[in-house]
Protein backbone atom coordinates (compact mmCIF):
# COMPACT_ATOMS: atom_id res chain seq x y z
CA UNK A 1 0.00 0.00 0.00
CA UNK A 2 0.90 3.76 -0.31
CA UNK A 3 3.52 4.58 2.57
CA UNK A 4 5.12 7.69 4.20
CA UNK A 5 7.91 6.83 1.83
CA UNK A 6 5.53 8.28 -1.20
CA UNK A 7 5.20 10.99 0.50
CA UNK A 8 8.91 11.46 0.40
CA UNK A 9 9.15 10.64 -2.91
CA UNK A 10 6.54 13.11 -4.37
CA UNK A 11 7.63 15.95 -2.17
CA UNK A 12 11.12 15.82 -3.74
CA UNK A 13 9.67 15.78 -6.99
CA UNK A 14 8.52 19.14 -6.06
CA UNK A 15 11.50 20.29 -4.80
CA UNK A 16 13.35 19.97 -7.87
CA UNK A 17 10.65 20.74 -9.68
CA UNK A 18 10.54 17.92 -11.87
CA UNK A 19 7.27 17.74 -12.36
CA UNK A 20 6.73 16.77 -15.88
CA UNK A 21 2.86 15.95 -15.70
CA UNK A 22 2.37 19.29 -14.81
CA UNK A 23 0.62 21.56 -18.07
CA UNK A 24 0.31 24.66 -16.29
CA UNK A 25 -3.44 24.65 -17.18
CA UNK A 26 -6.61 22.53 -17.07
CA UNK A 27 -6.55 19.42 -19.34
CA UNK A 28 -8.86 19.93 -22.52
CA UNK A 29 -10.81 17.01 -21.60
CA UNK A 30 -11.89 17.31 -18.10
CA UNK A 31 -12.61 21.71 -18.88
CA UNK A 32 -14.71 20.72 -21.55
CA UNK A 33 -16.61 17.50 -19.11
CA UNK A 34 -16.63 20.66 -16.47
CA UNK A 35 -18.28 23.27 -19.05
CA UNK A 36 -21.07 20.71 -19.09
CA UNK A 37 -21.94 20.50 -15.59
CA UNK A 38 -25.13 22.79 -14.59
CA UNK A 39 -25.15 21.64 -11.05
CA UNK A 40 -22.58 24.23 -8.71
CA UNK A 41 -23.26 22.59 -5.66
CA UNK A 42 -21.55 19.27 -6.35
CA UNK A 43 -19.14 17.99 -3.98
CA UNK A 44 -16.31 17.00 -5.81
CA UNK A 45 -12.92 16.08 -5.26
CA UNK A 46 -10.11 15.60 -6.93
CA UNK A 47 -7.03 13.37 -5.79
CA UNK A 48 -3.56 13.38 -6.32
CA UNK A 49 -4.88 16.93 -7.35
CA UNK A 50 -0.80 18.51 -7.38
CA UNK A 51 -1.37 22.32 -8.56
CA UNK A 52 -5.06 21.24 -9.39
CA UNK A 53 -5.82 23.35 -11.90
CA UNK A 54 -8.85 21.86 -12.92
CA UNK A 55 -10.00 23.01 -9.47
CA UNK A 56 -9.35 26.45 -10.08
CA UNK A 57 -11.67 26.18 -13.01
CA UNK A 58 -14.02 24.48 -10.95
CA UNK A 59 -13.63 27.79 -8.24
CA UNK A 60 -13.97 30.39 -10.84
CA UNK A 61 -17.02 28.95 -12.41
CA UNK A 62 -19.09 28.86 -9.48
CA UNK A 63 -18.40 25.46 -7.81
CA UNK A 64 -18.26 26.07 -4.27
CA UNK A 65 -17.88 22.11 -2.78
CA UNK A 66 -14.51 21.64 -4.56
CA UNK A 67 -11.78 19.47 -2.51
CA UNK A 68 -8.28 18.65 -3.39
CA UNK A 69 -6.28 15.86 -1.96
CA UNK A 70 -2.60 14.95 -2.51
CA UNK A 71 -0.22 12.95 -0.56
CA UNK A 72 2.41 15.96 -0.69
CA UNK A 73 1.77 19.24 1.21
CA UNK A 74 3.79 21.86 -1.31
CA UNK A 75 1.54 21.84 -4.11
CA UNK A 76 -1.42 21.99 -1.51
CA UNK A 77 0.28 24.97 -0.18
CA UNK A 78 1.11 26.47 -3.85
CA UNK A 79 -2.52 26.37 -4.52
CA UNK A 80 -3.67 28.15 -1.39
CA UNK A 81 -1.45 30.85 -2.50
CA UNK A 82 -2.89 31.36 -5.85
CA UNK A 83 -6.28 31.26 -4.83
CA UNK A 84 -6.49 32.53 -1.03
CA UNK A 85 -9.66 32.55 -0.62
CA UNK A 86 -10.33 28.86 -0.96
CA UNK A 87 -11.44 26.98 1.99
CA UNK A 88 -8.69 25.83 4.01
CA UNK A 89 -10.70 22.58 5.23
CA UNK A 90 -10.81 21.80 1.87
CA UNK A 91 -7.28 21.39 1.30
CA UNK A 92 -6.61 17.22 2.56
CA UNK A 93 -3.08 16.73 3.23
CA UNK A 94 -3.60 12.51 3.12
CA UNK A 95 -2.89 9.13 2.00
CA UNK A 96 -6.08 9.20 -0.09
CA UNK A 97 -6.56 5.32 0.70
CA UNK A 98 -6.87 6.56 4.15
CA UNK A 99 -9.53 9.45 3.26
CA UNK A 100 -13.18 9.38 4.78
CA UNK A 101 -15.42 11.16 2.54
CA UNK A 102 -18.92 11.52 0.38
CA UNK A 103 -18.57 13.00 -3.09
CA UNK A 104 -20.54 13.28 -5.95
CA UNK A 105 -18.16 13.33 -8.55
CA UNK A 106 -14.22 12.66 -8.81
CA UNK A 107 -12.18 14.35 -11.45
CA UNK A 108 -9.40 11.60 -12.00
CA UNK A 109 -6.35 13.21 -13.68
CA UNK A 110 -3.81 10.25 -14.15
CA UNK A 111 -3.87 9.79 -10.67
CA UNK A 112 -4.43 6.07 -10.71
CA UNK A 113 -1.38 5.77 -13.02
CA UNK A 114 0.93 7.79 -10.47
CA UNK A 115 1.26 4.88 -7.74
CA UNK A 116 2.99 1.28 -8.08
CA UNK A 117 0.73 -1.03 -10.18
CA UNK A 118 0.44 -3.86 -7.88
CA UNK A 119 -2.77 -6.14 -7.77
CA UNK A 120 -3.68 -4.57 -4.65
CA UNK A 121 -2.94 -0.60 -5.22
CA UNK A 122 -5.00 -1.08 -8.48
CA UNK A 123 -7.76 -3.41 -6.80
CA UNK A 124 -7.67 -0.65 -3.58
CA UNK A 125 -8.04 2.32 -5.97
CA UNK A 126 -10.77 1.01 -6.99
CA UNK A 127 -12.59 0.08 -3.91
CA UNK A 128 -11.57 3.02 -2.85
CA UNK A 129 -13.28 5.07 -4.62
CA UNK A 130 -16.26 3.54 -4.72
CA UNK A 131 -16.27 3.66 -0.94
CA UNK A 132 -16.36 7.71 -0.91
CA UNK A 133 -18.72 8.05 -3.71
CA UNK A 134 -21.95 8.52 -2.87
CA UNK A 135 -25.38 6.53 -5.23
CA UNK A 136 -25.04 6.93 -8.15
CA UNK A 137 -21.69 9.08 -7.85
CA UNK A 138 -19.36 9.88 -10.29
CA UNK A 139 -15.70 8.91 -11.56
CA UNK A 140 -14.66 11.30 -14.02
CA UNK A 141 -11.21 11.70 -15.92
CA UNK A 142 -8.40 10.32 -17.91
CA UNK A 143 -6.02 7.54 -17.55
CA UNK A 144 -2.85 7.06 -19.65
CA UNK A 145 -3.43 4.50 -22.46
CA UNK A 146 0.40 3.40 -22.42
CA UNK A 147 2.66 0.62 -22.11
CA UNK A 148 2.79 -0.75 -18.47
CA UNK A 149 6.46 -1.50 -18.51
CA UNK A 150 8.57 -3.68 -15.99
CA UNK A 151 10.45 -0.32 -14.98
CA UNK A 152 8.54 0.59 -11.27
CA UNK A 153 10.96 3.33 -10.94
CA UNK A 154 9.52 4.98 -14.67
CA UNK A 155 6.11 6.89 -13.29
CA UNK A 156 3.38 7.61 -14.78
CA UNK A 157 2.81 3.58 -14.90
CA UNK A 158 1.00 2.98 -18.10
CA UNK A 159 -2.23 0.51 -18.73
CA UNK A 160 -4.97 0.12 -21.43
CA UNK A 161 -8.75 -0.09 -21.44
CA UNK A 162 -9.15 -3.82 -20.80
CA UNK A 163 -6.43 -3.78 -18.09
CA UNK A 164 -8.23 -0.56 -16.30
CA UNK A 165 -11.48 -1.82 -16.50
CA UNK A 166 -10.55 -4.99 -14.94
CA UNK A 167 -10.64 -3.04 -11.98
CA UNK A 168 -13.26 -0.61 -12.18
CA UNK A 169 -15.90 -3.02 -13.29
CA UNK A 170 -15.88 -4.55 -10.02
CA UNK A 171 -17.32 -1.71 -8.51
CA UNK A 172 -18.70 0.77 -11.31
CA UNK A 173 -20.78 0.91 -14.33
CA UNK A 174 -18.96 2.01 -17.71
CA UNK A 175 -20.99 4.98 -19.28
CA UNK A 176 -17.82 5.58 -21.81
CA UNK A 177 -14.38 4.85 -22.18
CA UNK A 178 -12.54 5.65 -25.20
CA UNK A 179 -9.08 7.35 -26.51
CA UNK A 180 -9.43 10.84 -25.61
CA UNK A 181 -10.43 12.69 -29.05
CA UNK A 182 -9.10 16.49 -27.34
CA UNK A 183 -6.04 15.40 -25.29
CA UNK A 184 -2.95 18.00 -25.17
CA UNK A 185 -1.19 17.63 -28.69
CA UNK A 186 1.87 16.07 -26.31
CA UNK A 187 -0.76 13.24 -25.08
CA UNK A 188 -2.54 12.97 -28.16
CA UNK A 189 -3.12 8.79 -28.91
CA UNK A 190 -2.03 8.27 -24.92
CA UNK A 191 -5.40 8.84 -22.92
CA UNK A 192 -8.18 6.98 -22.22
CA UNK A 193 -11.10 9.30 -21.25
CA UNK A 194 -13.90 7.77 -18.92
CA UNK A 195 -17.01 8.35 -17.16
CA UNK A 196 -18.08 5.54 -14.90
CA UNK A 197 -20.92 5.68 -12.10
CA UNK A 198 -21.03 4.00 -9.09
CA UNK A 199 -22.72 0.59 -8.82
């Protein structure tokens, strides 16, 4: 399971800024799934969130019950000083497999493909979320449609559709899962986009 020891590991990667998976700017895909969203008062949250940019969209289009999670404290901290006025108990320093929550939507952003892809991270992840969705809640986002290699020190670990939903249809229902047709041009043919609900 995830340890203090990834905690380590993705604060240094701040440090040194090496931070490759970082676009300075929501992703195409999840903007445009957020333009299409008429309800504000969603509680949402979005893991292994990093600079979370997509919740800054969320903020400045009226979505009020935005949380961020991440397993690292700087980029929690970064955030809070762009955008000052967002609620402080909504920033979760945490393991997320150790998070206790309720949600109506998550915005996954590659997170799945951040952390070793054992059996059991992949099988937790997916439990996981589950467990902190509420009826007929949402998992919303992209996963990397790439080569899962033999390299564990190589992150983002890769995957493909069948592998993924392996997984996820344990505990959610597919609506769509597809290559994403608007991914960045540098992650264009390498992203699966999804939308699965809660069984």
């Amino acid at each position: 399971m995830i340890t203090k020891k990834e905690e380590v590991y993705w604060s240094q990667r701040y440090k040194e800024q090496n931070t490759g998976w970082d676009i300075g700017y929501p992703s195409t895909p999840i903007k445009n799934y957020i333009d299409q969203l008429k309800d504000k008062s969603l509680h949402i949250l979005i893991p292994g969130a990093g600079n979370a940019y997509e919740a800054e969209y969320l903020l400045k289009n009226g979505f009020t019950n935005v949380s961020i999670l991440d397993i690292s404290e700087i980029p929690l901290k970064e955030f809070k000083k762009r955008n000052p006025n967002f609620p402080k108990n909504q920033l979760i320093h945490a393991n997320f497999f150790e998070h206790i929550g309720a949600y109506d939507l998550i915005i996954e952003q590659t997170f799945f493909c951040s952390f070793i892809p054992s059996i059991e991270n992949r099988t937790s992840y997916a439990k996981k979320m589950a467990s902190i969705l509420k009826t007929n809640g949402k998992l919303v986002g992209l996963w990397f449609d790439i080569p899962l290699s033999g390299n564990l020190k190589k992150r983002p670990f890769g995957g493909n559709k069948s592998s993924y939903l392996k997984y996820l249809e344990t505990h959610f229902k597919t609506i769509t899962f597809e290559a994403s047709y608007n991914s960045i041009p540098a992650r264009q043919g390498n992203e699966l986009f999804g939308i699965f609900i809660k069984k």
